[in-house]
N, C-alpha and C. Protein backbone atom coordinates (compact mmCIF):
# COMPACT_ATOMS: atom_id res chain seq x y z
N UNK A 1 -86.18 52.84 -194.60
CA UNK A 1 -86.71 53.82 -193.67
C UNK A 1 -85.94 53.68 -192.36
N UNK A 2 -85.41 54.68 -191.99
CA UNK A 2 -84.95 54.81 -190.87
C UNK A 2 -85.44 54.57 -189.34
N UNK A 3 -85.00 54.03 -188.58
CA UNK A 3 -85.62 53.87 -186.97
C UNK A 3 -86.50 55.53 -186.57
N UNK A 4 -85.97 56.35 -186.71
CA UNK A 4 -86.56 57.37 -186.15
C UNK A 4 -87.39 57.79 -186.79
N UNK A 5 -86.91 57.84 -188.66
CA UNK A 5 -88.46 57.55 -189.44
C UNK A 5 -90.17 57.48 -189.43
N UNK A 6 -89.31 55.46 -188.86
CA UNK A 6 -90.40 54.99 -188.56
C UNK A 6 -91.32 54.89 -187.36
N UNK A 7 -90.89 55.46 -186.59
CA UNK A 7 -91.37 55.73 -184.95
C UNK A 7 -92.14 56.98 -185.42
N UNK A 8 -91.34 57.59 -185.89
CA UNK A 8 -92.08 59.30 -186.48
C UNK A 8 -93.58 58.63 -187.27
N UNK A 9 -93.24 58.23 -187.92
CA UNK A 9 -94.68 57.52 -188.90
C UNK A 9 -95.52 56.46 -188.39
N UNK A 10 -95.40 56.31 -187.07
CA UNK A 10 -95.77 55.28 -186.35
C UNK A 10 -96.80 55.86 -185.29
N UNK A 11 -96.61 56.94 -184.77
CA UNK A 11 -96.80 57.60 -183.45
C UNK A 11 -98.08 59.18 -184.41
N UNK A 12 -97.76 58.99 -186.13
CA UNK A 12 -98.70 59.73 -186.64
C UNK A 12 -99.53 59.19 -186.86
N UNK A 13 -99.67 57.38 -187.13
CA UNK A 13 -100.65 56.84 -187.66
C UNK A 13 -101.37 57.07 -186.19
N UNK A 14 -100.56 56.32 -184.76
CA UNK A 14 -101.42 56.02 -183.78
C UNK A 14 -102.35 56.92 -183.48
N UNK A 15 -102.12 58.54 -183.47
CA UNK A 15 -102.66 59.51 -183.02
C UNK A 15 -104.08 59.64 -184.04
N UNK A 16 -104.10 59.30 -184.62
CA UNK A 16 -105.07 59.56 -185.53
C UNK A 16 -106.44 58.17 -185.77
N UNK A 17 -105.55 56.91 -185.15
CA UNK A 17 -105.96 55.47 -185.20
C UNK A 17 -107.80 55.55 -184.53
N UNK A 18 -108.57 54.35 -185.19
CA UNK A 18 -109.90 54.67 -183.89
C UNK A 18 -109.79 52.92 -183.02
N UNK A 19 -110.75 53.24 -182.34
CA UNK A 19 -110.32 52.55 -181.24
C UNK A 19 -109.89 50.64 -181.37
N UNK A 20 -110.12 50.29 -182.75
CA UNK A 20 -110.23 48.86 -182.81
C UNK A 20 -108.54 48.91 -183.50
N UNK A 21 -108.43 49.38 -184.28
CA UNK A 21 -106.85 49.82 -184.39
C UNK A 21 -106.24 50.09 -183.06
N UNK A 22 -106.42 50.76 -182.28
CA UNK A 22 -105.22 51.19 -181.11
C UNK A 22 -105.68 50.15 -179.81
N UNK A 23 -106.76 48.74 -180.11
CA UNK A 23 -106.84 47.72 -179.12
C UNK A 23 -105.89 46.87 -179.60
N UNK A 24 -105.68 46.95 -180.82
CA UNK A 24 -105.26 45.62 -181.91
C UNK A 24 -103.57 45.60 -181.60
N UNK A 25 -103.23 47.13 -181.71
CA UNK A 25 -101.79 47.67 -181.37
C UNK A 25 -101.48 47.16 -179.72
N UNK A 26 -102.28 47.48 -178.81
CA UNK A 26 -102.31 47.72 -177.36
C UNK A 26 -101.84 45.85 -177.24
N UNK A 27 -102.51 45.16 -178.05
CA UNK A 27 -102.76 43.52 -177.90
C UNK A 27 -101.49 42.83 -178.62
N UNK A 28 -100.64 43.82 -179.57
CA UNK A 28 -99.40 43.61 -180.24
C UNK A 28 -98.36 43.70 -178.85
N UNK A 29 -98.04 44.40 -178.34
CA UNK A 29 -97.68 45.29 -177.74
C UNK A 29 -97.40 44.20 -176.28
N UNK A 30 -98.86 43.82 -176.25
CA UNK A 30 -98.97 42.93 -174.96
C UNK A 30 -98.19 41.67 -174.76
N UNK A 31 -98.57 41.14 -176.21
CA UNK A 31 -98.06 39.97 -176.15
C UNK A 31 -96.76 39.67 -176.69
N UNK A 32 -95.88 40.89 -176.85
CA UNK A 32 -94.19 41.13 -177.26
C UNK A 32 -93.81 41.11 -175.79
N UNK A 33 -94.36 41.61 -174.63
CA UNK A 33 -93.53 41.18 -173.07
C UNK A 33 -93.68 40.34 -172.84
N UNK A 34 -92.44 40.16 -172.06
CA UNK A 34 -91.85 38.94 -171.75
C UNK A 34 -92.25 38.27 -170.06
N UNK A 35 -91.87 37.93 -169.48
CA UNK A 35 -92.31 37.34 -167.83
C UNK A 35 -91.32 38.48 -167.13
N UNK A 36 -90.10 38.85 -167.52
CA UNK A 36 -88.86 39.40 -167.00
C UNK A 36 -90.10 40.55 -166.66
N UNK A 37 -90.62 41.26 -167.89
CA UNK A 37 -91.03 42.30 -167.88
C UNK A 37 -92.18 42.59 -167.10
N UNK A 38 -92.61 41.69 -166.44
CA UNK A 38 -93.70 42.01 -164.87
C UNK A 38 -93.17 41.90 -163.88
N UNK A 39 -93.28 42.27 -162.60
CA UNK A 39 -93.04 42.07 -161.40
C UNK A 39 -94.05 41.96 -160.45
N UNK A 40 -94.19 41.02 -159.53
CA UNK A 40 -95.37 41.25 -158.70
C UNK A 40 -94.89 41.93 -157.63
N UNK A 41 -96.16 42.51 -157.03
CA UNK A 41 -95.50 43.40 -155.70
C UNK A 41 -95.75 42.33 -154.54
N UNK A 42 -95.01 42.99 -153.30
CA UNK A 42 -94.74 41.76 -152.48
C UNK A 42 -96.38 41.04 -151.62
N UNK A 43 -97.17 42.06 -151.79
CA UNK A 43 -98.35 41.43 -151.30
C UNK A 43 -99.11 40.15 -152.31
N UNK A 44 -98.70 40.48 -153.28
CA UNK A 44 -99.14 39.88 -154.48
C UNK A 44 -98.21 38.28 -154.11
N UNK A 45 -96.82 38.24 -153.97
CA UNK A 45 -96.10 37.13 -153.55
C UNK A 45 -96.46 36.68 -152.24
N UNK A 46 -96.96 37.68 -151.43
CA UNK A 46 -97.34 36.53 -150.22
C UNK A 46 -98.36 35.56 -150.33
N UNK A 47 -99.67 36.35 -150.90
CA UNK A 47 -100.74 35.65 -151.42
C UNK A 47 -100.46 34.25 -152.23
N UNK A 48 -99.58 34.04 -153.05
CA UNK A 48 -99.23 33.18 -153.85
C UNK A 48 -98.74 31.82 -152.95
N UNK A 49 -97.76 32.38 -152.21
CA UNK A 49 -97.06 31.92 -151.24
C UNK A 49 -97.76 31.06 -150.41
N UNK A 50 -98.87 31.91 -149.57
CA UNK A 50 -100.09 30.86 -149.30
C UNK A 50 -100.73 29.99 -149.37
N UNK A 51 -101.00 30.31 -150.40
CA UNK A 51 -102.06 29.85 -151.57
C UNK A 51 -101.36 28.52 -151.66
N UNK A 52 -99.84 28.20 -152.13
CA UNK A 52 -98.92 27.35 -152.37
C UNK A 52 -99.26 26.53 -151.33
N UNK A 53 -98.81 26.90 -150.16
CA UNK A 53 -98.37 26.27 -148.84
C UNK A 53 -100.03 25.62 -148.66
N UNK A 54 -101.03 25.87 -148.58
CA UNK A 54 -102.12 25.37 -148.18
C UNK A 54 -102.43 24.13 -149.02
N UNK A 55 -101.86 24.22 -150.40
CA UNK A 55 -102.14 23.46 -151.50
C UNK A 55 -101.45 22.02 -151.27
N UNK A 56 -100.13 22.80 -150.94
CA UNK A 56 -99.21 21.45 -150.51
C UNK A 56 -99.84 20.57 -149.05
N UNK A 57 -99.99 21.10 -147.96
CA UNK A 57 -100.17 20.68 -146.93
C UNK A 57 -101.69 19.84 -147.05
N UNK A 58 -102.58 20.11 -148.29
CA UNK A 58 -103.58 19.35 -148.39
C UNK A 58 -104.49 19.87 -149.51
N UNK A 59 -103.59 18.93 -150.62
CA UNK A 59 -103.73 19.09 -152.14
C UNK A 59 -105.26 18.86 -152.58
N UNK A 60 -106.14 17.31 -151.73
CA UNK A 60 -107.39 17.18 -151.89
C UNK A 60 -108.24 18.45 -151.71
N UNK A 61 -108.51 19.42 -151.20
CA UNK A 61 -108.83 20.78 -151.45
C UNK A 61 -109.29 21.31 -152.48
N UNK A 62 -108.51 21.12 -153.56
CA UNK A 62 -108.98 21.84 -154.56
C UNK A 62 -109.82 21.17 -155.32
N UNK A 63 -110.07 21.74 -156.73
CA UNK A 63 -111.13 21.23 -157.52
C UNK A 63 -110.58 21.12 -158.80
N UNK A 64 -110.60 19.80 -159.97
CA UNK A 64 -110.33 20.15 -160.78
C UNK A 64 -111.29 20.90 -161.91
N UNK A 65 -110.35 21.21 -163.44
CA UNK A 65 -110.70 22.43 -164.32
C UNK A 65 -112.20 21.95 -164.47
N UNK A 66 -112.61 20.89 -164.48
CA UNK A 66 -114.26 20.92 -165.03
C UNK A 66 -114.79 21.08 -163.69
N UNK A 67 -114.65 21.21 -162.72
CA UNK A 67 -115.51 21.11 -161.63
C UNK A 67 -115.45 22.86 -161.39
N UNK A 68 -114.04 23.16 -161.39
CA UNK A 68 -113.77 24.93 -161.76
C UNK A 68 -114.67 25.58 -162.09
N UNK A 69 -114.49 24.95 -163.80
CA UNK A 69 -115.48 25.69 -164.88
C UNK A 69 -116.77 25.74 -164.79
N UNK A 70 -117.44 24.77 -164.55
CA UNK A 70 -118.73 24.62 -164.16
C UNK A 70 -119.20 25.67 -162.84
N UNK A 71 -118.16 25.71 -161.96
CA UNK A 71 -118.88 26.51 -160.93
C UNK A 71 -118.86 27.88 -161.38
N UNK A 72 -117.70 28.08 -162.19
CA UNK A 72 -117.51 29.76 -162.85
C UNK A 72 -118.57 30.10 -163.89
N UNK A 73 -118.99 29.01 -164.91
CA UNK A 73 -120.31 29.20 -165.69
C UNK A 73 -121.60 29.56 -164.82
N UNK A 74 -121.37 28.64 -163.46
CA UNK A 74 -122.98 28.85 -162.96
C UNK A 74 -123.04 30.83 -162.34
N UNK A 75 -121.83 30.80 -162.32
CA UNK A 75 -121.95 32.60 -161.53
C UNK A 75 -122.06 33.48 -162.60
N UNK A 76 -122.12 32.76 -163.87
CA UNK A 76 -122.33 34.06 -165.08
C UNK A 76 -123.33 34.32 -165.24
């Protein structure tokens, strides 16, 4: 079967797909990109940036993953 073929027979199944099929595809799809293939926008890098710099300048701050998790369970 040919590339254009199969895009052709691909794009007939999708149209017709119900929704647990076209999450399943959406979740194929997702996890074929790569890191290249996002970009953050620059507000998004300053935040990070921050976030970094505060971490470094005074690492005791944070919390570790069970102390995390626990506080994220209690807000559910």
């Amino acid at each position: 079967m040919s590339r254009v073929d199969l895009r052709d027979e691909i794009h007939q199944y999708i149209d017709k797909a119900d929704d647990r099929i076209l999450q399943l595809i959406y979740g194929m799809m997702q996890a074929d990109l790569s890191e290249e293939d996002y970009e953050l926008s620059e507000a998004h890098k300053q935040v990070l940036d921050e976030r970094l710099t505060a971490h470094k300048s005074n690492p005791q701050t944070g919390s570790n993953w069970k102390e995390a998790k626990e506080r994220i369970s209690n807000q559910l």
